[in-house]
Each structure stands twice: as structure tokens, then as C-alpha cells.
C-alpha atoms as a PDB file:
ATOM      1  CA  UNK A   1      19.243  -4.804  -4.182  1.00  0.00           C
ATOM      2  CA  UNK A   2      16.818  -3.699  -6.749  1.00  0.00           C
ATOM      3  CA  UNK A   3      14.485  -0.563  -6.256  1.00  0.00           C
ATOM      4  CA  UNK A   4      10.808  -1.039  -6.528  1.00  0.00           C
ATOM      5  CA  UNK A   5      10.556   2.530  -5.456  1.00  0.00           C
ATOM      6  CA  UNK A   6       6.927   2.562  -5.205  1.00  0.00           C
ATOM      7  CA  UNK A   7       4.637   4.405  -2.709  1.00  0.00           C
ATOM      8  CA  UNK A   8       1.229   4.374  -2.106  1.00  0.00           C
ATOM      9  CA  UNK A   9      -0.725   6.911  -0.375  1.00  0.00           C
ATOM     10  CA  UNK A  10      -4.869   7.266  -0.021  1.00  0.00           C
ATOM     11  CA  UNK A  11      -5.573  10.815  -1.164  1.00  0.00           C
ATOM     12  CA  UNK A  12      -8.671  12.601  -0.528  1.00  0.00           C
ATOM     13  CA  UNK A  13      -9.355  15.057  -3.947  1.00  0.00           C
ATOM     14  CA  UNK A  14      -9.271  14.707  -7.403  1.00  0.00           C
ATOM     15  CA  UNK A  15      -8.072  18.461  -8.732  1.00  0.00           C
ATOM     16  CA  UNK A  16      -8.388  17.506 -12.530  1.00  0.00           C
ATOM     17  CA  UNK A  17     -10.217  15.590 -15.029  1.00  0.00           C
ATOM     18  CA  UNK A  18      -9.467  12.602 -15.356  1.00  0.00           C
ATOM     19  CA  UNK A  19      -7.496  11.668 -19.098  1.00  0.00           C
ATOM     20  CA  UNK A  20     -10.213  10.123 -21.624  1.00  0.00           C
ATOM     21  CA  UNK A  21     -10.393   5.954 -21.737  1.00  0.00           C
ATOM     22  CA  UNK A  22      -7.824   5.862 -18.402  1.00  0.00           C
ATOM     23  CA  UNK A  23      -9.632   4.480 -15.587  1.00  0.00           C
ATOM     24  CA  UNK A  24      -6.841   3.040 -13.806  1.00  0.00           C
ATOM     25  CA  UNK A  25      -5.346   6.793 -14.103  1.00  0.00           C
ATOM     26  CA  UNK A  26      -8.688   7.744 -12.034  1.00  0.00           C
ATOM     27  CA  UNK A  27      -7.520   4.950  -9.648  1.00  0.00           C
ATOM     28  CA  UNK A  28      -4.208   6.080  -9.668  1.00  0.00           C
ATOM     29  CA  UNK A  29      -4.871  10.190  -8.522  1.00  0.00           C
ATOM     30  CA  UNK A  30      -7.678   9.160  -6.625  1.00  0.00           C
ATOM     31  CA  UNK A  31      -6.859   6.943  -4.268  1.00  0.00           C
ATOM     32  CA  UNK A  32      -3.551   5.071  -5.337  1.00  0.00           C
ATOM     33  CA  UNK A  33      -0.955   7.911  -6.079  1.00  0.00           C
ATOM     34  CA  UNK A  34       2.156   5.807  -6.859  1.00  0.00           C
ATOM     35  CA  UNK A  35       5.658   8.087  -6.152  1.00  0.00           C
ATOM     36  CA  UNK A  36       8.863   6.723  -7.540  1.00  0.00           C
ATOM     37  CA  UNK A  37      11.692   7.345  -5.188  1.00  0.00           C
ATOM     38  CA  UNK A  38      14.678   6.898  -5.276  1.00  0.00           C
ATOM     39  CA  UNK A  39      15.730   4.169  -2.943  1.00  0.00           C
ATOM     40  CA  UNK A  40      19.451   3.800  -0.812  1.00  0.00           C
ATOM     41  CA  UNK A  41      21.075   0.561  -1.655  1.00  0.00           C
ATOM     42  CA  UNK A  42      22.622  -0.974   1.154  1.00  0.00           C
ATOM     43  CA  UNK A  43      25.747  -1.702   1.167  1.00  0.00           C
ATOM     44  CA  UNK A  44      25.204  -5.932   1.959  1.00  0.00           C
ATOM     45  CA  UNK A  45      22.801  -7.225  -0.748  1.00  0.00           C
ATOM     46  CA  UNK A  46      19.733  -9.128   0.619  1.00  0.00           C
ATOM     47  CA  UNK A  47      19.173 -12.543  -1.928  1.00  0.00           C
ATOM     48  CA  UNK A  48      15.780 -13.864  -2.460  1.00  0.00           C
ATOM     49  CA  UNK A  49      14.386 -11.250  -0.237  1.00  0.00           C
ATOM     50  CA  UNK A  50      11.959  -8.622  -0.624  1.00  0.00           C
ATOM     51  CA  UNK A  51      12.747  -5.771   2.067  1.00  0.00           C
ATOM     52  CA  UNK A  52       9.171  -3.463   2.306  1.00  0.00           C
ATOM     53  CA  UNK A  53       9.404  -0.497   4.130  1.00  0.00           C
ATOM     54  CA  UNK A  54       8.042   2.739   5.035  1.00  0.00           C
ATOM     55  CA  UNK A  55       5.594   4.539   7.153  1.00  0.00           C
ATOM     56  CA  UNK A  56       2.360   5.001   7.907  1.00  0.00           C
ATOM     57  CA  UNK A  57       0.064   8.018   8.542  1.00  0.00           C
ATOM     58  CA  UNK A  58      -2.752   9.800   9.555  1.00  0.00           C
ATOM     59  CA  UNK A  59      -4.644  10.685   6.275  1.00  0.00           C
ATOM     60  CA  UNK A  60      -6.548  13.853   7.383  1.00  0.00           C
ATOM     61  CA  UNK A  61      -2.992  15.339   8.931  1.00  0.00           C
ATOM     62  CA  UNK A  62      -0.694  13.568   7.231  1.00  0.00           C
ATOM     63  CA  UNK A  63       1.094  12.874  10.318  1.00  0.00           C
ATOM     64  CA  UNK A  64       3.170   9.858  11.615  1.00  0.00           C
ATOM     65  CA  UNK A  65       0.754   7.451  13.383  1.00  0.00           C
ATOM     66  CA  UNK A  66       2.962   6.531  17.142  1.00  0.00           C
ATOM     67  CA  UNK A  67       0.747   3.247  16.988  1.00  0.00           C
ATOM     68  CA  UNK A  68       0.927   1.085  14.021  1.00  0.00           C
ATOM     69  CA  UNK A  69       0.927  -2.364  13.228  1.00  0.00           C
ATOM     70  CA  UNK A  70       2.096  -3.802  10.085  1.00  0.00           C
ATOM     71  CA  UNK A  71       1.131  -7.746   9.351  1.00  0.00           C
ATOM     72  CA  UNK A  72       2.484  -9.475   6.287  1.00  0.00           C
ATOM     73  CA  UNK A  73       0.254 -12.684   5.707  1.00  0.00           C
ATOM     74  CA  UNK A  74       1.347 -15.784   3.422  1.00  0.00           C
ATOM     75  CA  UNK A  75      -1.756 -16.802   1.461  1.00  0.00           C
ATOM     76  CA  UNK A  76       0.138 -19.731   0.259  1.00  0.00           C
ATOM     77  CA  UNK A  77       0.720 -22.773   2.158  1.00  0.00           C
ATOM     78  CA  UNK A  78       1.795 -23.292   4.155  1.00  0.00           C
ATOM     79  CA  UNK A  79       1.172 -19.799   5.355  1.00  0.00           C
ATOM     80  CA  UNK A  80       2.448 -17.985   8.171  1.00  0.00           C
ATOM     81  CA  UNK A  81       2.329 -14.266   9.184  1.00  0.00           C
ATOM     82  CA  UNK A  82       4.964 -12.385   9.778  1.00  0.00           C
ATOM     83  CA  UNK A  83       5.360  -8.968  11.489  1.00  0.00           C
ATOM     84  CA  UNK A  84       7.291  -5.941  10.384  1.00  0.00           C
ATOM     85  CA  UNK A  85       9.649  -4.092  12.454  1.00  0.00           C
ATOM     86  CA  UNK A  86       7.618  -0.778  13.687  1.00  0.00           C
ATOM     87  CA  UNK A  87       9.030   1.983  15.479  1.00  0.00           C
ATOM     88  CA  UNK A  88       7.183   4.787  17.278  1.00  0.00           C
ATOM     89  CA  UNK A  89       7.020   7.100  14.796  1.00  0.00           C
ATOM     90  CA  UNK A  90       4.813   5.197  12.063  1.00  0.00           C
ATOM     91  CA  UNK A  91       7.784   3.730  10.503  1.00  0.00           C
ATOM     92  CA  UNK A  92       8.038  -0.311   9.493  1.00  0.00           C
ATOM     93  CA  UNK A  93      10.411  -2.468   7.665  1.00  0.00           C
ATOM     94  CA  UNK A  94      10.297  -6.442   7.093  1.00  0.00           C
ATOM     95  CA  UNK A  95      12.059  -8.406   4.706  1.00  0.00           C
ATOM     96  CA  UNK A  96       9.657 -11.070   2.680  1.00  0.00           C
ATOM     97  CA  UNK A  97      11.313 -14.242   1.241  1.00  0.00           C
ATOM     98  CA  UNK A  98      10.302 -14.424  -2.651  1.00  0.00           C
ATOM     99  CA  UNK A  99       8.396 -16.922  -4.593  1.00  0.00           C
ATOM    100  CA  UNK A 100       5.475 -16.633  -1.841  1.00  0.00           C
ATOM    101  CA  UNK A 101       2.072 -14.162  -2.160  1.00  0.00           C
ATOM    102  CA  UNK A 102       1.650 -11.681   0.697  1.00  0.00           C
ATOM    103  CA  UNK A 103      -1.536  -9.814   1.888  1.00  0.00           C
ATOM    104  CA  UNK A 104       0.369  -6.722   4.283  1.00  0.00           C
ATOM    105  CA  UNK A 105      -2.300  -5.247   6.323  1.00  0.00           C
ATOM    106  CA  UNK A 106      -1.836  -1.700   8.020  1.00  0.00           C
ATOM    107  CA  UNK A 107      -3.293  -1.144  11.061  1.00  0.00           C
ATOM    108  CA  UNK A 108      -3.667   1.710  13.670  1.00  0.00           C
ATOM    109  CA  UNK A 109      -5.954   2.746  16.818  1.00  0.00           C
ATOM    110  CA  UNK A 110      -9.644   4.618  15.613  1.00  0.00           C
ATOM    111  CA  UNK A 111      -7.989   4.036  12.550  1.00  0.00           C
ATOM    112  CA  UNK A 112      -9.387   1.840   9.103  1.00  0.00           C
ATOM    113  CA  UNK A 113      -6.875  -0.966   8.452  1.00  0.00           C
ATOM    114  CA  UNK A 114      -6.089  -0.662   4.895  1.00  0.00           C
ATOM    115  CA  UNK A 115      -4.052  -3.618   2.702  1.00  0.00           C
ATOM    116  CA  UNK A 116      -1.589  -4.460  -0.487  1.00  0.00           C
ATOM    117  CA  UNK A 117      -1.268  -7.815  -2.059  1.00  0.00           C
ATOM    118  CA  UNK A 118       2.289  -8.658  -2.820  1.00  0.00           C
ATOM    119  CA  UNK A 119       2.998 -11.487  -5.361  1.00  0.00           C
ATOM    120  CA  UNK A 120       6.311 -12.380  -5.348  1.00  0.00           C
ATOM    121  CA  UNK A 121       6.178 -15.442  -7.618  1.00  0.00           C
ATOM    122  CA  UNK A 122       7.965 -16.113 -10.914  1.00  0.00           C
ATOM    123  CA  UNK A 123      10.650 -13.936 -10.041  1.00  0.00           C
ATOM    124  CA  UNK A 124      14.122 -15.626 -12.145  1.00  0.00           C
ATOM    125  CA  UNK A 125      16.749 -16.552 -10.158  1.00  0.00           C
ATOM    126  CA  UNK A 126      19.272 -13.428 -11.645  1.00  0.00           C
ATOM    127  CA  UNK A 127      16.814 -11.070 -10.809  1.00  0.00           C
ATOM    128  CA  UNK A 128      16.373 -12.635  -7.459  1.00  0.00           C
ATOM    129  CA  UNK A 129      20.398 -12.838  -6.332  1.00  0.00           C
ATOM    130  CA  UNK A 130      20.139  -8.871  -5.501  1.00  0.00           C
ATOM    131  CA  UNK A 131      16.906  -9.010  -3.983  1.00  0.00           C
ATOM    132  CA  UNK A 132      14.200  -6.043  -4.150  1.00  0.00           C
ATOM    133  CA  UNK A 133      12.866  -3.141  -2.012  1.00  0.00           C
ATOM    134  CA  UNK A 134      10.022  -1.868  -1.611  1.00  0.00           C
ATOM    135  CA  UNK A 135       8.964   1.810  -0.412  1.00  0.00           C
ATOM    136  CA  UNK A 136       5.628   2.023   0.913  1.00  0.00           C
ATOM    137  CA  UNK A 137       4.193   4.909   2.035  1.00  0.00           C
ATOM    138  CA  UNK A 138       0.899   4.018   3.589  1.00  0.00           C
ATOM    139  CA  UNK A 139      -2.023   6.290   4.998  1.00  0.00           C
ATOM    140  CA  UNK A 140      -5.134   5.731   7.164  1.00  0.00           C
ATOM    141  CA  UNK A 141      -8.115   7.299   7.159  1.00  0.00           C
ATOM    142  CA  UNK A 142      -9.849   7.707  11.013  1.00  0.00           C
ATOM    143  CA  UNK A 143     -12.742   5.542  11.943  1.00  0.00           C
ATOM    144  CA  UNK A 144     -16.260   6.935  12.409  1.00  0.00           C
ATOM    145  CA  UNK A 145     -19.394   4.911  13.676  1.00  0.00           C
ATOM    146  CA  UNK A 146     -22.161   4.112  10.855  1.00  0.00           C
ATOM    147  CA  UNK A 147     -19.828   5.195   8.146  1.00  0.00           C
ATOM    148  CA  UNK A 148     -19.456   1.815   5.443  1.00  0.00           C
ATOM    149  CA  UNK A 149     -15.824   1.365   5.029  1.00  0.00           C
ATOM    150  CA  UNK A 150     -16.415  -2.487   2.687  1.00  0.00           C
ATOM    151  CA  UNK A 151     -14.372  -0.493   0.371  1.00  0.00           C
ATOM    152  CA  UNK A 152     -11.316  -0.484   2.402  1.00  0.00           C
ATOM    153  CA  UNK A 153     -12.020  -4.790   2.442  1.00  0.00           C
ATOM    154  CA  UNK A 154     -10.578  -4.567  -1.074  1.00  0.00           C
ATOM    155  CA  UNK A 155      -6.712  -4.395  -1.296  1.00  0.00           C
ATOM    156  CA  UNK A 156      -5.179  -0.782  -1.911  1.00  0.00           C
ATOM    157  CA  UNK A 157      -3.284  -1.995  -5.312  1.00  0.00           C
ATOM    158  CA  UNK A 158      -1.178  -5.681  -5.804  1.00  0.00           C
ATOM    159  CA  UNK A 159       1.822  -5.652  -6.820  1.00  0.00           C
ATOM    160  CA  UNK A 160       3.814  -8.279  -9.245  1.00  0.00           C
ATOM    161  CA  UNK A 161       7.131  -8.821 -10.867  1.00  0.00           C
ATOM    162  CA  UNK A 162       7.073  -7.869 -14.510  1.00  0.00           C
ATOM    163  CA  UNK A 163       9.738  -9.650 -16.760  1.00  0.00           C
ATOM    164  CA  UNK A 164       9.982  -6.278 -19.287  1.00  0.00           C
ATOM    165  CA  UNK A 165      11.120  -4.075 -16.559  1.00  0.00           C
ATOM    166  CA  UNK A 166      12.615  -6.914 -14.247  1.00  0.00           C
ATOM    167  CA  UNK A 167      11.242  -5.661 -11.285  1.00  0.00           C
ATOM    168  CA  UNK A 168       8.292  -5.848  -8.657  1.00  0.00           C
ATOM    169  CA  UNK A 169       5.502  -2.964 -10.332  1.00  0.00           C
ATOM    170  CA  UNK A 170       1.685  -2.201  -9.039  1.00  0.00           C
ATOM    171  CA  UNK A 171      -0.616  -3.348 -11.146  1.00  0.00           C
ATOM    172  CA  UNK A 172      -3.092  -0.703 -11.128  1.00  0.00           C
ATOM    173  CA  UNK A 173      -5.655  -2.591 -13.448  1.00  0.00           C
ATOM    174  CA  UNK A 174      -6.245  -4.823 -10.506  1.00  0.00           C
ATOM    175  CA  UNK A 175      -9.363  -3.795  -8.861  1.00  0.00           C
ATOM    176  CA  UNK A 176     -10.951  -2.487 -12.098  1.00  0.00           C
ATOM    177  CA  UNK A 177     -12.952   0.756 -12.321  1.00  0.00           C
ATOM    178  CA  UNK A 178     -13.291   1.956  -8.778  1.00  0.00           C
ATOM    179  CA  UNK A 179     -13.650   5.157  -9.173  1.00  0.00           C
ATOM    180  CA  UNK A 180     -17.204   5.928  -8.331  1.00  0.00           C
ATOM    181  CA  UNK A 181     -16.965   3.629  -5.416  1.00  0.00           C
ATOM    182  CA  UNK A 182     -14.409   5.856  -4.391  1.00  0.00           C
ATOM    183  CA  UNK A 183     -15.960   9.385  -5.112  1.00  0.00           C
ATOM    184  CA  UNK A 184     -18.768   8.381  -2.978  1.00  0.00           C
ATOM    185  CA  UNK A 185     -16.755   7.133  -0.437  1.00  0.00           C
ATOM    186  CA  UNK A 186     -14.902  10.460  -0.223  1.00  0.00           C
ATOM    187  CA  UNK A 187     -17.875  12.134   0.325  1.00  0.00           C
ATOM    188  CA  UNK A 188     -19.741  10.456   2.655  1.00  0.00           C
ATOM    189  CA  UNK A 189     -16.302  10.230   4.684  1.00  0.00           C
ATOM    190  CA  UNK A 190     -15.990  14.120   4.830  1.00  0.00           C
ATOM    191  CA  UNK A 191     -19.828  14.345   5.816  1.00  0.00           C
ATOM    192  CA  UNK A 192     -18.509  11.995   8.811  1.00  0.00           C
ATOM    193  CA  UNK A 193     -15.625  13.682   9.725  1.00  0.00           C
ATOM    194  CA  UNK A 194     -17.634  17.316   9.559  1.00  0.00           C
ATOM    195  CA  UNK A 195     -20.617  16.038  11.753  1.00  0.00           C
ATOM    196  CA  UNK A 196     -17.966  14.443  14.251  1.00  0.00           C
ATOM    197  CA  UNK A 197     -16.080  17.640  14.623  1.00  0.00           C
ATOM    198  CA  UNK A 198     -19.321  20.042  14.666  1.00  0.00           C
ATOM    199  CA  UNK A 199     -20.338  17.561  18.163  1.00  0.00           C
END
């Protein structure tokens, strides 16, 4: 099985500057930090697969959520959804069958369901024979009334096989420049959280 060893996680702050002419680095430290890691092969090889997991957590505490739901959707038809494997402590794993596009959606109680767009098409058969995996470690920010969370509609990042490095990569280019979107998000999202815990 090949390692995708990507991550994603929704971060709050950006510390630095961001580099001149990079706006998908903004993206990237903003709100998309991807982590390589380095993934445990198992020992029986999964063909034509695509095994996702990870976990998912609270963003402000960066704890384990005990109730999550993780929903991978074929957009292709004919579609069908197909649920991961969750256990109590925010982690998830499912195996996706290749050649299909996937829209995985995160979800959690008082929670904002968040999403990544998998495209596992045009994949060659010798890449495919070892199959892929996928680490994805997901966060979710909690839901307050009257706060405008449209951004969260859009999908986290989309990933897609890329023939130069063989392997399934996040495209980071994907949802263009978001990166006022998501300053003013930020703020507006600590306002909420600071007038919900002054009450």
C-alpha cells in the first residue's frame, strides 16, 4: 500500500506573513495545514482500494470528538454512500474503491460538518495493485447561532492522483484565494465563541 500521508487540520492563527505571490501557502497555514506522516504498511496489501483514516476533533481543544460521523459520498453514478468505521474516541477508517470521486463529510453534535473531495480517477493500474492510504486528521469547529458558516459549504481541500509523484496529493490551488474569506471568518468565530462563554 502506498502512503498518501496527508493530514488536514482547520487552524485558527496565522503567526507569520504570508511568502510573497503564494496564496495557496496562505490557504495552506491558515486553514489547510497539510502534515506528512509517516504511514504503517500493513502487512496484506489492499488492490484498487483507497483506505482513509484518521480522527476527528474538537478545534478549540483539540480533543477527540466521542461522537462523530464520517460519510463518504460517490458523486458519480451510480452513486452510493458509504460509511466509515468510527470508534468512540473520534477515530474512522473506510476503504474507497478507486476510479470513483468521493465527497467525505465530517460530522459531529453542536459541531460544523466540514468536507474533502477525493478524486480517485485516472489512477494506472501498477500504481493501483498496492492500493493507497490516506491519513486524515480532521477538526471541527463548535456551532454558534447567527454565526455564517457558507464557508464551511466549500470543501476543506480535494485531493487527486498526480502521475509525477504517483500518488494521491491535495491540490491546494483548488478553492483559489480564500484567504480573506477565511480571516474574517476567524474573527467573527472568536467574537462568537467569546460572547457565548461571557453568558
Amino acid at each position: 500500500m502506498k502512503s498518501t500521508g496527508e493530514a488536514i487540520y482547520f487552524i485558527k492563527d496565522l503567526k507569520e506573513e504570508p511568502a510573497p505571490h503564494a496564496d495557496a501557502w496562505f490557504f495552506v497555514r491558515f486553514c489547510v495545514f497539510l502534515v506528512l506522516l509517516l504511514l504503517i504498511v500493513p502487512a496484506v496489501a489492499q488492490p484498487d482500494v483507497i483506505h482513509v483514516y484518521g480522527e476527528v476533533k474538537d478545534m478549540d481543544s483539540m480533543k477527540r470528538l466521542a461522537e462523530v460521523s464520517v460519510t463518504a459520498t460517490d458523486t458519480l453514478a451510480p452513486a452510493f454512500v458509504q460509511r466509515a468505521a468510527v470508534r468512540g474516541n473520534g477515530k474512522f477508517s473506510i476503504d474507497l474503491p478507486l476510479a470513483r470521486v468521493y465527497r467525505i463529510v465530517f460530522e459531529a453534535p453542536e459541531h460544523v460538518a466540514k468536507h474533502v473531495i477525493v478524486d480517485a480517477r485516472g489512477i494506472p493500474a501498477k500504481e493501483s495493485k498496492d492500493g493507497f492510504g490516506m491519513n486524515i486528521m480532521m477538526t471541527l469547529c463548535t456551532y454558534y447561532a447567527g454565526l455564517d458558516y457558507s464557508l464551511m459549504e466549500r470543501p476543506i481541500g480535494v485531493a487527486r492522483y498526480d502521475p509525477f509523484t504517483t500518488e494521491v496529493i491535495w491540490d491546494l490551488t483548488s478553492n483559489g484565494d480564500l484567504s480573506d474569506l477565511y480571516r474574517t471568518f476567524n474573527e467573527q468565530y472568536e467574537a462568537a465563541k467569546k460572547a457565548a462563554t461571557a453568558k
